[in-house]
Protein backbone atom coordinates (compact mmCIF):
# COMPACT_ATOMS: atom_id res chain seq x y z
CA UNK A 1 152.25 109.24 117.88
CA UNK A 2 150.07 109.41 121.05
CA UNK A 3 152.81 112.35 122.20
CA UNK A 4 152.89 114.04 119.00
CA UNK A 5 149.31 114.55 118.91
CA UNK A 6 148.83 116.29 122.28
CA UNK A 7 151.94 118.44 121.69
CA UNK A 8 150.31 119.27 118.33
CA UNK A 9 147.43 120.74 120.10
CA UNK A 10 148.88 122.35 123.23
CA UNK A 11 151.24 124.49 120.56
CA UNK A 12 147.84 124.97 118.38
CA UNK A 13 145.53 126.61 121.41
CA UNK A 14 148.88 128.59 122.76
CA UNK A 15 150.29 126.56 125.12
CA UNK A 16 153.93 124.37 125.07
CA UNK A 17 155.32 121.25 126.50
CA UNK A 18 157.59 121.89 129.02
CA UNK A 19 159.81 120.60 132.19
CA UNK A 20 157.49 119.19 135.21
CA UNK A 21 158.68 121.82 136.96
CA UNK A 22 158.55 125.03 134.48
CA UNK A 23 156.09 127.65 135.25
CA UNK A 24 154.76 129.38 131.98
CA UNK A 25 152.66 132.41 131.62
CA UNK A 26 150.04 131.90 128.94
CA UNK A 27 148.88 134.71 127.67
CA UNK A 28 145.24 134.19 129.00
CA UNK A 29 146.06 134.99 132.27
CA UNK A 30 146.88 131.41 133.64
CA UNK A 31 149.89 129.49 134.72
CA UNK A 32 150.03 126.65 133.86
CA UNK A 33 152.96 123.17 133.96
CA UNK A 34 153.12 120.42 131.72
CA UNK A 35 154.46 117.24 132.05
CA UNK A 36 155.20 114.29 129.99
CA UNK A 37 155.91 110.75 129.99
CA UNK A 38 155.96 107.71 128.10
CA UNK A 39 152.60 105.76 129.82
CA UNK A 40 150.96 108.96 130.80
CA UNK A 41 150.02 113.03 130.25
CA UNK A 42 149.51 115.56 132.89
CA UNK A 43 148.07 119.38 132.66
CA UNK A 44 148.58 121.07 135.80
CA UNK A 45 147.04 124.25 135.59
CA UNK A 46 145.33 127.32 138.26
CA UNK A 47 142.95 129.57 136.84
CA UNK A 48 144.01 133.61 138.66
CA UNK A 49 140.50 133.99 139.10
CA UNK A 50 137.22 132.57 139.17
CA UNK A 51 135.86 135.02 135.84
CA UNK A 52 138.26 133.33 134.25
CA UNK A 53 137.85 130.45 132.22
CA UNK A 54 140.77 127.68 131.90
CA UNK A 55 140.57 125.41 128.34
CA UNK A 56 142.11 121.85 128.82
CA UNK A 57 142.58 120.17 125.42
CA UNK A 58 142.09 116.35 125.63
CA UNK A 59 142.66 113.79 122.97
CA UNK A 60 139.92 111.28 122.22
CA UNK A 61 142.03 107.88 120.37
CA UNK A 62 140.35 104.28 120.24
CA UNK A 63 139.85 103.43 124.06
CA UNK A 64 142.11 105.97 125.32
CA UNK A 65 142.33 109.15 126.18
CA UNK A 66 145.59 111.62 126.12
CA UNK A 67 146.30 112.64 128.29
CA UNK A 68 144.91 110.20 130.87
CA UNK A 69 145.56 112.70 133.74
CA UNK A 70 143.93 116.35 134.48
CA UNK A 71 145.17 118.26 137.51
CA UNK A 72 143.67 121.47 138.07
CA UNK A 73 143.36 123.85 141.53
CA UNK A 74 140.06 123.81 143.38
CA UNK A 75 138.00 127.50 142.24
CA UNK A 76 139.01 126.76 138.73
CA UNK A 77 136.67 127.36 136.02
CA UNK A 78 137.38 124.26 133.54
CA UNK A 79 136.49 123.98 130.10
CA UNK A 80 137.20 120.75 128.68
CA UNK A 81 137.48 120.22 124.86
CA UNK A 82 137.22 116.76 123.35
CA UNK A 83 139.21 116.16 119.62
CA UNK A 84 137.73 112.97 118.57
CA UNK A 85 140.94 111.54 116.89
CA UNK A 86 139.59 107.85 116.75
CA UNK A 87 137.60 106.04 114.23
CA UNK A 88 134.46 106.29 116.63
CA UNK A 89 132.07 108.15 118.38
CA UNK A 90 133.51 109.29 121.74
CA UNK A 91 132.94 111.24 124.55
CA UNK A 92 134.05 112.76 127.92
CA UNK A 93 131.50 112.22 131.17
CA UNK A 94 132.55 113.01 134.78
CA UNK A 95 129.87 111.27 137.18
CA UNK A 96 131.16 111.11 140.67
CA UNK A 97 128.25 112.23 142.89
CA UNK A 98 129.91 115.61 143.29
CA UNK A 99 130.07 116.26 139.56
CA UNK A 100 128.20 114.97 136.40
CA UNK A 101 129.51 116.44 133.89
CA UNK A 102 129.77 115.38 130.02
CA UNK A 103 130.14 116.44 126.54
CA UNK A 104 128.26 115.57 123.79
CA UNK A 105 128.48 112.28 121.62
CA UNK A 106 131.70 113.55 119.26
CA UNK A 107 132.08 112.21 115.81
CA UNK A 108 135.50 111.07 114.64
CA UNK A 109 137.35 114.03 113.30
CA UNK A 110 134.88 116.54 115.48
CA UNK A 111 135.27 118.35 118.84
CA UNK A 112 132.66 119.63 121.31
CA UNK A 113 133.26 121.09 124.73
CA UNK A 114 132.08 121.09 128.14
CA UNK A 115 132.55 123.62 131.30
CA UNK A 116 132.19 123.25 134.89
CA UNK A 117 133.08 124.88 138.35
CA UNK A 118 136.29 122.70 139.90
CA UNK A 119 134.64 123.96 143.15
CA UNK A 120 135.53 120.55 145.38
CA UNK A 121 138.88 118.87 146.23
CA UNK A 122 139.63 115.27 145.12
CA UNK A 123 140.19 112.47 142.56
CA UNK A 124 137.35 112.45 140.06
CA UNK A 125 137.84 109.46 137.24
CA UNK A 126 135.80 110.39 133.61
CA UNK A 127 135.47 107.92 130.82
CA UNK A 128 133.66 107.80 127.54
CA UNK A 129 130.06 106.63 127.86
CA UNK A 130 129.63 105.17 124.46
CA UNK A 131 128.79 101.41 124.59
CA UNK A 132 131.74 99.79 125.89
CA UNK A 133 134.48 102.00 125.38
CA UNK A 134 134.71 102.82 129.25
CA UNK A 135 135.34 98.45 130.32
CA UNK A 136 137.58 98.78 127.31
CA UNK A 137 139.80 101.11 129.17
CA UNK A 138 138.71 104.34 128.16
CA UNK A 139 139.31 106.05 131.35
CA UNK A 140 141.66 108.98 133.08
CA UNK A 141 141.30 111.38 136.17
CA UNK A 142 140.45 114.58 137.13
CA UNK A 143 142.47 115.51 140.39
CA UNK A 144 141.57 118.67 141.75
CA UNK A 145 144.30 120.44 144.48
């Protein structure tokens, strides 16, 4: 189900599921790979330039997050939109001491957005801030290249 949501919204903002190692041209200017697996999700994605701004759609479920993995090239300009698909209030926060970074409290059935500069190399994890969701396992990483 996890799968069919996140291939639901990659079709609905214009993008496609697609071999680990297929190169597509979206029509926003970016090229982008997708991968998929069982256990866990990966966007891979370069923005051409820095004007341009890159959307990554994640998936907000009961203590998870799909996918779990964002991969994105250093000079990117990242927007990340949270779909609340789970029966709580959830959210997306990025505090490493290079970024801090979050989106607003969403409400089940609601999205909100964030965007940032992917101006620094290296493994970044995010969770949801909301009570307890984040010991509960509500956790993936940003890896920037």
């Amino acid at each position: 189900m996890v799968f069919r949501s996140v291939a639901i919204f990659l079709v609905w903002s214009g993008l496609s599921l697609v071999n680990r190692d297929q190169n597509v041209a979206v029509d926003r200017g970016v090229n982008a790979t997708y991968s998929a697996s069982r256990t866990s999700y990966a966007i891979y994605a370069q923005g051409k330039n820095a004007a341009h701004t890159l959307t990554l759609n994640l998936v907000a479920l009961d203590y998870k997050y799909a996918p779990k993995t964002l991969t994105v090239n250093q000079g990117t300009r990242v927007t990340v939109q949270l779909f609340n698909r789970g029966k709580s209030m959830h959210n997306w926060t990025l505090t490493s001491g290079v970024y801090t970074v979050s989106t607003p409290n969403v409400k089940p059935g609601h999205a909100e957005t964030v965007t940032f500069m992917a101006d620094k190399k290296g493994e970044f994890p995010f969770y949801c801030s909301v009570r307890n969701h984040k010991e509960m396992g509500m956790v993936g990483q940003l890896i920037i290249h």
